[in-house]
Protein backbone atom coordinates (compact mmCIF):
# COMPACT_ATOMS: atom_id res chain seq x y z
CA UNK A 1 26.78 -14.61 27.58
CA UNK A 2 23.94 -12.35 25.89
CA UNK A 3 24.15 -8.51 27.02
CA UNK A 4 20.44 -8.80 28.38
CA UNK A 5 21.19 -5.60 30.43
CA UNK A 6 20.85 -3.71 27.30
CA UNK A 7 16.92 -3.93 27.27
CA UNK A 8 16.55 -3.49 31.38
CA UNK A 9 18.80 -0.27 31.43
CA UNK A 10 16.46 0.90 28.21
CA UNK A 11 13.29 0.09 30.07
CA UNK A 12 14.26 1.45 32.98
CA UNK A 13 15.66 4.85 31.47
CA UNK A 14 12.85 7.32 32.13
CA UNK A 15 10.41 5.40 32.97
CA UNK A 16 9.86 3.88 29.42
CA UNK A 17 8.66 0.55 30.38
CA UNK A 18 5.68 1.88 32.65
CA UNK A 19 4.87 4.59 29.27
CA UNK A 20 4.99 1.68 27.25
CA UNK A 21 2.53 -0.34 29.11
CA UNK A 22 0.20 2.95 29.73
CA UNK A 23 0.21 3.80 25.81
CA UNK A 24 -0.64 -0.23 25.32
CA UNK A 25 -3.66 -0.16 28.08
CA UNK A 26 -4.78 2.96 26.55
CA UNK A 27 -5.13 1.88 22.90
CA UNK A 28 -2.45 4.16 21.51
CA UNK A 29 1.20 4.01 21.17
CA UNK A 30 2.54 7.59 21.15
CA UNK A 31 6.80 7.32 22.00
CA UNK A 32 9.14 5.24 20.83
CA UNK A 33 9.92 1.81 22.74
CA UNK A 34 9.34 -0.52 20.73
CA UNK A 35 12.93 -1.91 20.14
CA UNK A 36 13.45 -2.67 23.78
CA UNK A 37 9.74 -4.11 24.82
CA UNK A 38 8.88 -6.13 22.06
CA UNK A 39 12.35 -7.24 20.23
CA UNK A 40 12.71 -9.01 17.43
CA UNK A 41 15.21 -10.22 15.17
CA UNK A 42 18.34 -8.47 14.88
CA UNK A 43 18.16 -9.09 11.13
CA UNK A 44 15.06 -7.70 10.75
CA UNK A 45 15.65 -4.03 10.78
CA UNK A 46 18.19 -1.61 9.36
CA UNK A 47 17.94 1.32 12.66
CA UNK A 48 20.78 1.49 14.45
CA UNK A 49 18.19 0.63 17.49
CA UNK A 50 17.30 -2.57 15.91
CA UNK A 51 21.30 -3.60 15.76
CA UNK A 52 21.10 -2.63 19.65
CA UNK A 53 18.10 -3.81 20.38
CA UNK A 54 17.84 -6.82 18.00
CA UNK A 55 17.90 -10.27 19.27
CA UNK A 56 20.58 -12.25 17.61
CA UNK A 57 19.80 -16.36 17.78
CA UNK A 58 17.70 -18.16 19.11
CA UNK A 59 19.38 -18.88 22.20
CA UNK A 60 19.52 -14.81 23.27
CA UNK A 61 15.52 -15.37 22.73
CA UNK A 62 15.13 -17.87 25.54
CA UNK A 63 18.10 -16.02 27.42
CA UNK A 64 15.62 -13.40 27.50
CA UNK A 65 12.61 -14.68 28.25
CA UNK A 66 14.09 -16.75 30.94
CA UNK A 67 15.55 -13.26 32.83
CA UNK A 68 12.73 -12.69 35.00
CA UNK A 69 12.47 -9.08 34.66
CA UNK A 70 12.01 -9.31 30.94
CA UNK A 71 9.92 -12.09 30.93
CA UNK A 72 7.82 -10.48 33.67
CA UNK A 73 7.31 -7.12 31.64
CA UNK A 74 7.02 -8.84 27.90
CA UNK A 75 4.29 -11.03 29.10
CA UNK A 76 2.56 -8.10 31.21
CA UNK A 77 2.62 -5.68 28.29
CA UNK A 78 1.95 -8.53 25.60
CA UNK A 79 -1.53 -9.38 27.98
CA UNK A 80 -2.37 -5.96 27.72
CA UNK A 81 -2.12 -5.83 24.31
CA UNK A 82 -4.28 -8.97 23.75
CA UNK A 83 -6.71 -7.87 26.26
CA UNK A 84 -7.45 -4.40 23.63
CA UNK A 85 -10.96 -4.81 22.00
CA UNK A 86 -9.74 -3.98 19.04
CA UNK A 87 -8.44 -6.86 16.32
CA UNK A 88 -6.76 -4.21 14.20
CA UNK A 89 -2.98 -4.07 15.31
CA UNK A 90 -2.29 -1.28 13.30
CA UNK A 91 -4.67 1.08 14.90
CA UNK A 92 -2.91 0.70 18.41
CA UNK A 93 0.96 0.60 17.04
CA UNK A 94 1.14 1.89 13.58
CA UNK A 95 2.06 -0.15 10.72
CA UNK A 96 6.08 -0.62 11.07
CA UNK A 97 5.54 -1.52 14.95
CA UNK A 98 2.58 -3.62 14.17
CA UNK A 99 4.94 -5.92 11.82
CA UNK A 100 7.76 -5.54 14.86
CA UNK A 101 5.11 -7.04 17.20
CA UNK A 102 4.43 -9.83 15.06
CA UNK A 103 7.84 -10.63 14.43
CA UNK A 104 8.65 -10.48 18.35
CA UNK A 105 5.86 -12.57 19.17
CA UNK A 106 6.82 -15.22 16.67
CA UNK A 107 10.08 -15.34 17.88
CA UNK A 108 9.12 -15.77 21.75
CA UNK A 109 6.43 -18.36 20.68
CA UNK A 110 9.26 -20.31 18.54
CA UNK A 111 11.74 -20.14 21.58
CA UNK A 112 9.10 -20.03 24.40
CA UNK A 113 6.06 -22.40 23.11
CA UNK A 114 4.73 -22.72 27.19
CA UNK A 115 4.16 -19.11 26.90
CA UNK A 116 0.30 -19.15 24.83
CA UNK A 117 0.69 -15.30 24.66
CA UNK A 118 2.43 -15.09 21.61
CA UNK A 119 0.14 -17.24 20.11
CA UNK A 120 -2.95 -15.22 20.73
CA UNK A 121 -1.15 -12.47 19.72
CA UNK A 122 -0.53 -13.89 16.50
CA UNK A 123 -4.03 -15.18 16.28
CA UNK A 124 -5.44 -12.29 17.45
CA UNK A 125 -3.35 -9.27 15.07
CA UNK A 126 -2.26 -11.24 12.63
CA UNK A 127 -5.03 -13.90 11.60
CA UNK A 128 -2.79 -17.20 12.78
CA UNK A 129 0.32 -16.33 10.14
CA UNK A 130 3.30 -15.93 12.27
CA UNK A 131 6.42 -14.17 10.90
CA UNK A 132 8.14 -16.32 8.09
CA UNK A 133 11.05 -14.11 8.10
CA UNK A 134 11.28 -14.19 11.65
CA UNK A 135 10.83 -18.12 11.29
CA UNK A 136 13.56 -18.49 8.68
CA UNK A 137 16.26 -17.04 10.27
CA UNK A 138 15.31 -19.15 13.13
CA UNK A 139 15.36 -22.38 10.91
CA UNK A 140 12.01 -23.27 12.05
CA UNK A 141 10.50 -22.73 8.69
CA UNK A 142 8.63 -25.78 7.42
């Protein structure tokens, strides 16, 4: 139903999934991959890589973490970004992919609650708000 190929074929194009996770380990994001390893909301952005790359409902969010290879690599790279000694998210992504980070992580922790990851994350970067945009267009807005 959902074209989760998209974000596998992107990954997997040049290695970009394995310079994504080196950049996290290493403290420093230097290319760009962010679309592809930590979506978020489709609505979110205005780059013609967010339309590609955005995640459209709900539903595409658990369609995606429930493909094993994504769910395998978005954990992975998520628990080496939480495993960083720094608290400042900016310093490690920037500040436009530090806000696309938190708004990927509370999407997968509104679709996904088993996975604590996204929580940490979120306590961790973003001292325990989660996205409200993100959580609007979900309709999980209290």
């Amino acid at each position: 139903m959902y074209n989760l190929q998209r974000f596998i074929d992107a990954q997997n194009n040049g290695h970009a999934y394995e310079t994504a996770l080196r950049e996290i380990k290493n403290g420093s994001k230097n290319t760009h991959w962010i679309w592809y390893v930590f979506p978020q909301h489709v609505a979110l952005g205005r780059s013609s890589m967010n339309a590609k790359y955005g995640i459209t409902c709900a539903k595409e969010a658990r369609a995606y973490i429930e493909n094993e290879i994504l769910r395998e690599r978005l954990l992975e790279i998520s628990e080496a970004l939480y495993a960083l000694p720094t608290n400042d998210p900016v310093s490690v992504l920037g500040s436009v992919d530090a806000l696309k980070v938190r708004s990927c992580c509370t999407l997968f922790r509104a679709v996904a609650p088993e996975y604590e990851i996204f929580d940490k994350l979120i306590e961790k970067y973003c001292r325990g708000i989660p996205c409200a945009d993100t959580l609007e267009l979900l309709k999980l807005a209290t």
